[in-house]
Structure formats: structure tokens, C-alpha cells
PDB file of N, CA and C in Angstrom:
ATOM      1  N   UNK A   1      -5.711  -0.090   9.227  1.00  0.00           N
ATOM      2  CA  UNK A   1      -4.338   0.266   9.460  1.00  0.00           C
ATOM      3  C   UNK A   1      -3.936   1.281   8.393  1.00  0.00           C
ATOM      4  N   UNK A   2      -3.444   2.410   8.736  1.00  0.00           N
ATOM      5  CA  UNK A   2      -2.269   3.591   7.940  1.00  0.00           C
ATOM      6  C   UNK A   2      -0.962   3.466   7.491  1.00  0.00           C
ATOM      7  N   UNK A   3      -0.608   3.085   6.833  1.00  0.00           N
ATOM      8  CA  UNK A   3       1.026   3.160   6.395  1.00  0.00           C
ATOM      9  C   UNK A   3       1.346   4.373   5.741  1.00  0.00           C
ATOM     10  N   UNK A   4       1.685   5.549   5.792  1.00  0.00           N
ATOM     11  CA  UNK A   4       1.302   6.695   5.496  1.00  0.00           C
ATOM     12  C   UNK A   4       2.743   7.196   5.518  1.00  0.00           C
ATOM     13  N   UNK A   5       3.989   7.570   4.728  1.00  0.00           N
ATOM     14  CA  UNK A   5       4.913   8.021   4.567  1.00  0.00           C
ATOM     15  C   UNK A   5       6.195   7.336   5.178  1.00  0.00           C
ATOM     16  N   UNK A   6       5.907   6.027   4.958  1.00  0.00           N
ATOM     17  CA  UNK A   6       7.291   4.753   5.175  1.00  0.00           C
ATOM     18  C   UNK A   6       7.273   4.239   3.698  1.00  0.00           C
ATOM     19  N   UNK A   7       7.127   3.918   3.135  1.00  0.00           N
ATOM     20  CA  UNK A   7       7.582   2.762   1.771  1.00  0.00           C
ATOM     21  C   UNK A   7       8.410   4.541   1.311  1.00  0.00           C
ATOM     22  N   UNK A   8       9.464   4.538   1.058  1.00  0.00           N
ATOM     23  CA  UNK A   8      10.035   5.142   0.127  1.00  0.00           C
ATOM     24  C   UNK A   8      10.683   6.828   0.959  1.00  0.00           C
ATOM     25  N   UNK A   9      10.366   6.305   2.533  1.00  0.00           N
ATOM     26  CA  UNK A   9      11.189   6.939   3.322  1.00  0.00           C
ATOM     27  C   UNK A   9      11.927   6.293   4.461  1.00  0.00           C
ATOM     28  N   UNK A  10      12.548   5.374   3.762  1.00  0.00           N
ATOM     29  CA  UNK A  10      13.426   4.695   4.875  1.00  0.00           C
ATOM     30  C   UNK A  10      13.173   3.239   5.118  1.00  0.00           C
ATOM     31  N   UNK A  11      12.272   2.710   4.235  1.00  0.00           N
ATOM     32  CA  UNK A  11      11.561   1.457   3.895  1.00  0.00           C
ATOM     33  C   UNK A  11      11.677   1.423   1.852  1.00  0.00           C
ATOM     34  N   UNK A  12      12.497   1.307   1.826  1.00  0.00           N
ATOM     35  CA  UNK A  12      13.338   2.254   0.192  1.00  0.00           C
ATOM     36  C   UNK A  12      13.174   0.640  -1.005  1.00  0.00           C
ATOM     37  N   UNK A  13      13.839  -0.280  -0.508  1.00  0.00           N
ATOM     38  CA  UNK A  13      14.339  -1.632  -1.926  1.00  0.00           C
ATOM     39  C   UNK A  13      12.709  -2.068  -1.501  1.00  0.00           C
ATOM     40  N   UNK A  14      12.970  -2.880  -2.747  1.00  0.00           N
ATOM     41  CA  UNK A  14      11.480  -3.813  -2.995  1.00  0.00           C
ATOM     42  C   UNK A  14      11.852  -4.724  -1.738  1.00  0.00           C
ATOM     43  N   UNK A  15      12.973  -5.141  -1.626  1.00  0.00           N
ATOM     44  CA  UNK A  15      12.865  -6.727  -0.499  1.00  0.00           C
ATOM     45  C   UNK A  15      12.570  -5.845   1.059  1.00  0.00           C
ATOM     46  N   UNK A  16      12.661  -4.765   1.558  1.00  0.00           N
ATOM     47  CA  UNK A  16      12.209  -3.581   2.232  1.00  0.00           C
ATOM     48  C   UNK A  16      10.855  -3.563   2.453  1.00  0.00           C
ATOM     49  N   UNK A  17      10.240  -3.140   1.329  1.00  0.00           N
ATOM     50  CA  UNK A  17       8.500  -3.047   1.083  1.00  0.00           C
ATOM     51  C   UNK A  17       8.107  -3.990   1.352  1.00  0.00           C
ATOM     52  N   UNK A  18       8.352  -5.200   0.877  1.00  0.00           N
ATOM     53  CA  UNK A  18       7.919  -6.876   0.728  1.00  0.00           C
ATOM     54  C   UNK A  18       8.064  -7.084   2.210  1.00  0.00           C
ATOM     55  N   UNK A  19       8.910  -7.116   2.959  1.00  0.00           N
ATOM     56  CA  UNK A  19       9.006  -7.511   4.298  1.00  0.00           C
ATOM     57  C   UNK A  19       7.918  -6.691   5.169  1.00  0.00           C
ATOM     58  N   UNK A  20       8.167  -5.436   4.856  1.00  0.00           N
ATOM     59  CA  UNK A  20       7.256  -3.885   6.066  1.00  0.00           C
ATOM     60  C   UNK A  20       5.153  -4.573   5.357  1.00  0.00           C
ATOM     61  N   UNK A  21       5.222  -5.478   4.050  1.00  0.00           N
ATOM     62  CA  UNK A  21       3.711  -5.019   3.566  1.00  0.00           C
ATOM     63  C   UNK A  21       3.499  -6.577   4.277  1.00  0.00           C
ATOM     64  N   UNK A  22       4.480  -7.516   4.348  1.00  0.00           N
ATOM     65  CA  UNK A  22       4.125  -9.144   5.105  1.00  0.00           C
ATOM     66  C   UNK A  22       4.094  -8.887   7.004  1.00  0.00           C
ATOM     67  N   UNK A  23       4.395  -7.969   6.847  1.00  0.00           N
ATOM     68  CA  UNK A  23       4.389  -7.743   8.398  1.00  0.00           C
ATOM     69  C   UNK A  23       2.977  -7.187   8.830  1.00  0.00           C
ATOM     70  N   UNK A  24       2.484  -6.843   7.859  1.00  0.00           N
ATOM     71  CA  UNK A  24       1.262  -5.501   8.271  1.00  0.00           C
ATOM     72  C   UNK A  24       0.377  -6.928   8.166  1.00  0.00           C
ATOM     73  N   UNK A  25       0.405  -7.844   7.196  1.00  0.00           N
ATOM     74  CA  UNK A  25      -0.685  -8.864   6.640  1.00  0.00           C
ATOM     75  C   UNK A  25      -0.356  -9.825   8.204  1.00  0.00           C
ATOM     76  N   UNK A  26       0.557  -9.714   8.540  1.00  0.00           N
ATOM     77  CA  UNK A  26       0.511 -10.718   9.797  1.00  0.00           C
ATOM     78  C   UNK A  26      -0.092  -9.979  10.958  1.00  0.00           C
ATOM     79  N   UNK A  27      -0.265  -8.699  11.312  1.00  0.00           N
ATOM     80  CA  UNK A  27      -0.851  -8.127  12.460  1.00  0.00           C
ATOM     81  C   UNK A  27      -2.177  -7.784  11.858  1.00  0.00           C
ATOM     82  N   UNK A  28      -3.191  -7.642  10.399  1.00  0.00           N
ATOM     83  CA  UNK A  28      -4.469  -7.123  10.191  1.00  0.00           C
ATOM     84  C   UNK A  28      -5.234  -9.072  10.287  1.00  0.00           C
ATOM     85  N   UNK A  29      -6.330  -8.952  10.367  1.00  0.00           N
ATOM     86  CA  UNK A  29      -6.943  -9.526  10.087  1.00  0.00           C
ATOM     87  C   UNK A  29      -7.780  -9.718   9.161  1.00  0.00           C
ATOM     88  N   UNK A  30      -7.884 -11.175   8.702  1.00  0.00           N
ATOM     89  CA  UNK A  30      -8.542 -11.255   7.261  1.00  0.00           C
ATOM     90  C   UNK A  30      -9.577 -10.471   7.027  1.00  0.00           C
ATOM     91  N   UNK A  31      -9.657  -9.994   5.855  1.00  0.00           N
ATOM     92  CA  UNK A  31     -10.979  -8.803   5.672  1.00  0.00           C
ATOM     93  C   UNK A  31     -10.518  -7.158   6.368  1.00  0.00           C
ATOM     94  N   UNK A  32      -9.619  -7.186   6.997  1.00  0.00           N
ATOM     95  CA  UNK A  32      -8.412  -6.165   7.557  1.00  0.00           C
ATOM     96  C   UNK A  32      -8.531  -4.913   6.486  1.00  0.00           C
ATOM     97  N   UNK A  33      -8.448  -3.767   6.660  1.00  0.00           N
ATOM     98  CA  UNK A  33      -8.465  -2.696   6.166  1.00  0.00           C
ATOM     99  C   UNK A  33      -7.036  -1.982   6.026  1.00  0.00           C
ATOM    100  N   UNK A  34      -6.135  -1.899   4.900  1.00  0.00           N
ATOM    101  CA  UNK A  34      -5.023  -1.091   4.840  1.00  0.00           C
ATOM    102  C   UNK A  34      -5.143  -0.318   4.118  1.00  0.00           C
ATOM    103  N   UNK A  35      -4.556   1.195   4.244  1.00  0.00           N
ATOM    104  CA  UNK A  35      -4.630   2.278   3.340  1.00  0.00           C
ATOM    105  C   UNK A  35      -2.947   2.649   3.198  1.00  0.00           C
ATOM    106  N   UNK A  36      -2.433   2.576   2.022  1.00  0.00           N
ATOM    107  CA  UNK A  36      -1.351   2.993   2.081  1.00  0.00           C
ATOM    108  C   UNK A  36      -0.554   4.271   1.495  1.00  0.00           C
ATOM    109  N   UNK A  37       0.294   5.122   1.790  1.00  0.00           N
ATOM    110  CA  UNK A  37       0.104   6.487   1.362  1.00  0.00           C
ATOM    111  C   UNK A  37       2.043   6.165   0.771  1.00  0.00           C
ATOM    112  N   UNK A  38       2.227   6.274  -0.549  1.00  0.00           N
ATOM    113  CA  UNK A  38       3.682   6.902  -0.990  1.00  0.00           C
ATOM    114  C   UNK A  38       3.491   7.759  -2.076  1.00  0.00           C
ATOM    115  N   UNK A  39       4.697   7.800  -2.653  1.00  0.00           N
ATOM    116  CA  UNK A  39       5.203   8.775  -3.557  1.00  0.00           C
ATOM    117  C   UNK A  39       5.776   8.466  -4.661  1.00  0.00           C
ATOM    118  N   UNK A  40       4.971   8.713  -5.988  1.00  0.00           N
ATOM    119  CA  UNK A  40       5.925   8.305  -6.990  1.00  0.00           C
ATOM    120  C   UNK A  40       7.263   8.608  -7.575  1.00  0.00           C
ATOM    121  N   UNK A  41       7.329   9.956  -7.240  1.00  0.00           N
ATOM    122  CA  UNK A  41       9.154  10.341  -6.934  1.00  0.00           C
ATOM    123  C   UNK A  41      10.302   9.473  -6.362  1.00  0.00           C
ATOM    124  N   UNK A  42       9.827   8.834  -5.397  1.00  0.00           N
ATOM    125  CA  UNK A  42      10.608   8.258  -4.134  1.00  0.00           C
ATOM    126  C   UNK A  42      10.596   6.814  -4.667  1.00  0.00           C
ATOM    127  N   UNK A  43       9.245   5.431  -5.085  1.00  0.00           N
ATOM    128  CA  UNK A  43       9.599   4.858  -5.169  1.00  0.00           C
ATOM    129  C   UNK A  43       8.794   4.000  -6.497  1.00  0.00           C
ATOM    130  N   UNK A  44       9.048   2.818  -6.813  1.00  0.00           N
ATOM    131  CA  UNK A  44       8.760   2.485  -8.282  1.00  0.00           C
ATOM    132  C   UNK A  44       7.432   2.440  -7.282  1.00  0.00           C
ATOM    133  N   UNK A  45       5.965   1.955  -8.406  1.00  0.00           N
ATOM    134  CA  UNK A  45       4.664   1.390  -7.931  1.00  0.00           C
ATOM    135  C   UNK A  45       4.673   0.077  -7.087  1.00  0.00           C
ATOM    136  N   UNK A  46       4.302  -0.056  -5.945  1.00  0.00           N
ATOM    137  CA  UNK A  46       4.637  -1.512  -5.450  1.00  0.00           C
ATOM    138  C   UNK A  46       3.020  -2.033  -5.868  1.00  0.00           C
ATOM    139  N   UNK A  47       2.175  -1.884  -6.053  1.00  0.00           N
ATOM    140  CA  UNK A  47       1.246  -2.707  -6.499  1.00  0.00           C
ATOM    141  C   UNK A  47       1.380  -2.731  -7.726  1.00  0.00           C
ATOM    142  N   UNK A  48       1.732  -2.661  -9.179  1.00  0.00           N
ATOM    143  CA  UNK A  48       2.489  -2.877 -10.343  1.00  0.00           C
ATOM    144  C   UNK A  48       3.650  -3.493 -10.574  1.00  0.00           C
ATOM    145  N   UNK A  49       4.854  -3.510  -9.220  1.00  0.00           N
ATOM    146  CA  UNK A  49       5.273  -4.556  -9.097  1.00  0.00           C
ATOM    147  C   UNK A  49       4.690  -5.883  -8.418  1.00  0.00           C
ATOM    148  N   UNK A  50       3.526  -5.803  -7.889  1.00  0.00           N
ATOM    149  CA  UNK A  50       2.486  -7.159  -7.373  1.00  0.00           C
ATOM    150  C   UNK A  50       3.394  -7.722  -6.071  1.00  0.00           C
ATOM    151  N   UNK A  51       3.611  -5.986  -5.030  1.00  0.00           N
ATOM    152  CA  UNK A  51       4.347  -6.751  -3.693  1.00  0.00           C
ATOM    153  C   UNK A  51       2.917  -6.823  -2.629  1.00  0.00           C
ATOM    154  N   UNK A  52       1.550  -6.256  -3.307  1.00  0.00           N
ATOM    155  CA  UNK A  52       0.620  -6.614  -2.719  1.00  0.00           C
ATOM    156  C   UNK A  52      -0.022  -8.413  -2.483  1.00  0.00           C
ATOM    157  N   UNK A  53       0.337  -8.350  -4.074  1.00  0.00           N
ATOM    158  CA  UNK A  53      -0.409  -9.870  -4.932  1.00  0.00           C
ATOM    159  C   UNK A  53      -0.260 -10.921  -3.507  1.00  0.00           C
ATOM    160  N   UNK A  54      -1.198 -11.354  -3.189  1.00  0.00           N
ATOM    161  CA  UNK A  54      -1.208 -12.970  -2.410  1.00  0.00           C
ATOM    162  C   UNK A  54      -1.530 -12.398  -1.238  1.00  0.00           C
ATOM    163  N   UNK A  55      -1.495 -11.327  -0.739  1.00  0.00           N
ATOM    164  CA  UNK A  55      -1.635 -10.992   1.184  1.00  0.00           C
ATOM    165  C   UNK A  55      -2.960 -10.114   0.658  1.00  0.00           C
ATOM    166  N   UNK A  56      -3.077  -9.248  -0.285  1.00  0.00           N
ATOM    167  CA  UNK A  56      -4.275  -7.994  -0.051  1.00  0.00           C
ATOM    168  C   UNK A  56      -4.828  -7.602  -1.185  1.00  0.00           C
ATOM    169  N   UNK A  57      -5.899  -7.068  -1.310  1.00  0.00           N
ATOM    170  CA  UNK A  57      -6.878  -7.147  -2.603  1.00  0.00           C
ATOM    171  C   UNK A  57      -7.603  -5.727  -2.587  1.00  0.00           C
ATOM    172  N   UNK A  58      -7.008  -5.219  -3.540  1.00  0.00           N
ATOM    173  CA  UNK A  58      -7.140  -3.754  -3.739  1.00  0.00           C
ATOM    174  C   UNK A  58      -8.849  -3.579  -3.723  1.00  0.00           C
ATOM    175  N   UNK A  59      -9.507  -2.696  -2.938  1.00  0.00           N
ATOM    176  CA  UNK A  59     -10.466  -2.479  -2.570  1.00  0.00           C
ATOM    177  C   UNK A  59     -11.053  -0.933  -2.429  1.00  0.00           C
ATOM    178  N   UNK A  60     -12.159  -0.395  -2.771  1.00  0.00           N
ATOM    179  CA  UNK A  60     -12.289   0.589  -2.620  1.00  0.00           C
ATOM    180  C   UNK A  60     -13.075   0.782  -1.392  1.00  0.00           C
ATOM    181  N   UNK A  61     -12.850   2.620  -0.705  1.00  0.00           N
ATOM    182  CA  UNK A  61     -12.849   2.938   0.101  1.00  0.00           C
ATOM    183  C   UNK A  61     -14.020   3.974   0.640  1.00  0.00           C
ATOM    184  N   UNK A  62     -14.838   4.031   1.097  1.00  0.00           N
ATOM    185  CA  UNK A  62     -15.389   5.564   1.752  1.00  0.00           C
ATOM    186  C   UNK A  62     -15.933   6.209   0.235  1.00  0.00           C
ATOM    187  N   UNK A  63     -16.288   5.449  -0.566  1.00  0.00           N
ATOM    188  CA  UNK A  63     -16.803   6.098  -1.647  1.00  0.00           C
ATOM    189  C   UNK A  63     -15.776   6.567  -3.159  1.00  0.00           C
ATOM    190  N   UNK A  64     -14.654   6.292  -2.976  1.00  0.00           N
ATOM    191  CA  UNK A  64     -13.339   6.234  -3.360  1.00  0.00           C
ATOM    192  C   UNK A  64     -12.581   5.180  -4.054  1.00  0.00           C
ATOM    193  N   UNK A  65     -12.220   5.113  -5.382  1.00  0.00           N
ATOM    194  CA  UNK A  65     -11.496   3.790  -5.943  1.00  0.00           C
ATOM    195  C   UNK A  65     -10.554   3.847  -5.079  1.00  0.00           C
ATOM    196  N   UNK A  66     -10.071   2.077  -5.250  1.00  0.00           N
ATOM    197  CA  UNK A  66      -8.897   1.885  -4.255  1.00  0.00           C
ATOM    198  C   UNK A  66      -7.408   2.188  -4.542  1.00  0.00           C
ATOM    199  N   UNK A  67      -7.147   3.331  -6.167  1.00  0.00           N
ATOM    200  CA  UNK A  67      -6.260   4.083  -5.611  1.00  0.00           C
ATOM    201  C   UNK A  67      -6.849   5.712  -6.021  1.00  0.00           C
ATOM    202  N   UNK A  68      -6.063   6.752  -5.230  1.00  0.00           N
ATOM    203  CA  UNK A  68      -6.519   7.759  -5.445  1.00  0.00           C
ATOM    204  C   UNK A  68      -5.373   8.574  -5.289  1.00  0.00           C
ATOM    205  N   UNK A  69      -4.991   9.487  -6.391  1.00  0.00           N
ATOM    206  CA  UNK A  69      -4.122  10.432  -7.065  1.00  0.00           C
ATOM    207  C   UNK A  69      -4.242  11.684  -6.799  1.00  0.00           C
ATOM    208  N   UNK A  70      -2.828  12.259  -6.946  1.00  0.00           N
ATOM    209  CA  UNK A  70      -3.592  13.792  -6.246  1.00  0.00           C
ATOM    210  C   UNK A  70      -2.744  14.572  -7.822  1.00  0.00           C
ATOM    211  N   UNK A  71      -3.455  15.284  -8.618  1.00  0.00           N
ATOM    212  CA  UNK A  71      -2.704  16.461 -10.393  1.00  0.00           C
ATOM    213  C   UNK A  71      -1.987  16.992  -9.482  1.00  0.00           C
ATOM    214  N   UNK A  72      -1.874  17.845  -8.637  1.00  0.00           N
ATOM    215  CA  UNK A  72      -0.691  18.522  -8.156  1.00  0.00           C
ATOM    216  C   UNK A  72       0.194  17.884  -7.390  1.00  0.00           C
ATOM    217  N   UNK A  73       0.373  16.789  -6.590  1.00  0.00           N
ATOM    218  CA  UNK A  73       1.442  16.027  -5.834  1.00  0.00           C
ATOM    219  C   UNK A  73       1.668  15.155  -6.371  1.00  0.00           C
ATOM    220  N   UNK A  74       2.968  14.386  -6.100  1.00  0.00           N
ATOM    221  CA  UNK A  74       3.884  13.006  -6.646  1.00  0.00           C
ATOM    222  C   UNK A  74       2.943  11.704  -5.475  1.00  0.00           C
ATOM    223  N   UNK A  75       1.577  12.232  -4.396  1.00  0.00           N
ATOM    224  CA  UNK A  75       1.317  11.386  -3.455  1.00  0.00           C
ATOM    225  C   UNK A  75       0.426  10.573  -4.143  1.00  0.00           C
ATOM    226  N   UNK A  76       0.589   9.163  -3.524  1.00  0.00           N
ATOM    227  CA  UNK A  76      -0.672   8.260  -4.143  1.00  0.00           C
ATOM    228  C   UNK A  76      -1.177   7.620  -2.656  1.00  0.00           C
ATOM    229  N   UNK A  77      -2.654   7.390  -2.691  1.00  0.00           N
ATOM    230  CA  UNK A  77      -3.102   6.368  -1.513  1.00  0.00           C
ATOM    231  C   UNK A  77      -3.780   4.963  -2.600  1.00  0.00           C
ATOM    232  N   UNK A  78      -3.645   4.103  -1.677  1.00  0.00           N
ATOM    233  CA  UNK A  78      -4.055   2.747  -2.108  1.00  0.00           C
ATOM    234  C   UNK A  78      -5.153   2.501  -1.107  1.00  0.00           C
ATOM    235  N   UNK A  79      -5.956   1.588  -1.699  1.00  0.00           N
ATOM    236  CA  UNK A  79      -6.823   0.535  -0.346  1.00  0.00           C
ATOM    237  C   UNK A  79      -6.801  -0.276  -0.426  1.00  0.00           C
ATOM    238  N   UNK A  80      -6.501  -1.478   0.420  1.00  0.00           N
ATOM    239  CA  UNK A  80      -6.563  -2.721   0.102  1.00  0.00           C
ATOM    240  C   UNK A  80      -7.497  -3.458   1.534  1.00  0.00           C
ATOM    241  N   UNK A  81      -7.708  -4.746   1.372  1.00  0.00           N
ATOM    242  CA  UNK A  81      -8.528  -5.529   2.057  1.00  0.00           C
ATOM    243  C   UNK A  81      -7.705  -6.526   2.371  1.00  0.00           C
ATOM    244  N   UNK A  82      -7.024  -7.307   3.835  1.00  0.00           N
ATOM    245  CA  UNK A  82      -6.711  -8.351   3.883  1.00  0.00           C
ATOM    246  C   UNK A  82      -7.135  -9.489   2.873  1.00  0.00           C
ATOM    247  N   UNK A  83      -6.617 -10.773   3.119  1.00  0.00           N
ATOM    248  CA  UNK A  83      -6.775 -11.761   1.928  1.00  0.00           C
ATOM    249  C   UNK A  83      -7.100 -12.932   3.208  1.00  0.00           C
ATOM    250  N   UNK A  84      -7.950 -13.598   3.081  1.00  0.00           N
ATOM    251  CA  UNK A  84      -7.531 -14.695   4.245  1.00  0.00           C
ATOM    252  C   UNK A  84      -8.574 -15.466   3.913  1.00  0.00           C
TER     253      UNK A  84
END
């Protein structure tokens, strides 16, 4: 699954994120693949605030740590792995 330019466009407060990241953990299946794409401009870190912690387990990807930064953009991607 892609979450790719919602947390911090219109999916904005932590209780926001927390609801949109328990929703994704209820439709993936355990061992489930999420990649998630925001912006540090837009919103605090939600895996540093631990709105991952208990549903998904940061995982790396395609050869790729499970987060990956871009020097010229505010974009970050995550990977995580269902929890089940």
C-alpha cells in the first residue's frame, strides 16, 4: 500500500494521522507492505512521535533503508511492515 501525499495535506493533527495510519493497519495484512510519503515542512515526524509504534515495523525496502531522504526536498518516504 502507498500513502503518498495525505499525512500533512488534509490529514494535518496527530489524532488525524493516528486514525488515517489505524485504518491502513486494518485493510493490510499482517506482514503487509506500507510505504509512506510526507513532508517535513507540513508535518512534525509521525514515526518519532511513535504513531507507527504497535500496528507497523519500520522495514527496509527494494534495497533501501526504511526511511529515505531526499538533500534537496522537505520529502521523506518510510517503509514499514504490518505487525500481526
Amino acid at each position: 500500500m502507498i500513502c503518498n501525499g495525505i499525512l500533512g495535506y488534509g490529514v494535518d493533527s496527530s489524532a488525524q494521522q493516528q486514525q488515517a495510519i489505524a485504518a491502513m493497519a486494518r485493510i493490510l495484512r499482517p506482514g503487509g507492505r506500507l510505504l509512506v510519503g510526507w513532508n517535513t515542512d507540513k508535518i512534525d515526524d509521525p514515526v518519532a512521535a511513535g504513531l507507527f509504534a504497535g500496528l507497523f515495523t519500520e522495514a527496509p525496502f527494494a534495497g533501501h533503508p526504511s526511511r529515505v531522504r531526499f538533500h534537496e526536498a522537505t520529502h521523506v518516504y518510510d517503509s514499514f511492515t504490518r505487525k500481526g
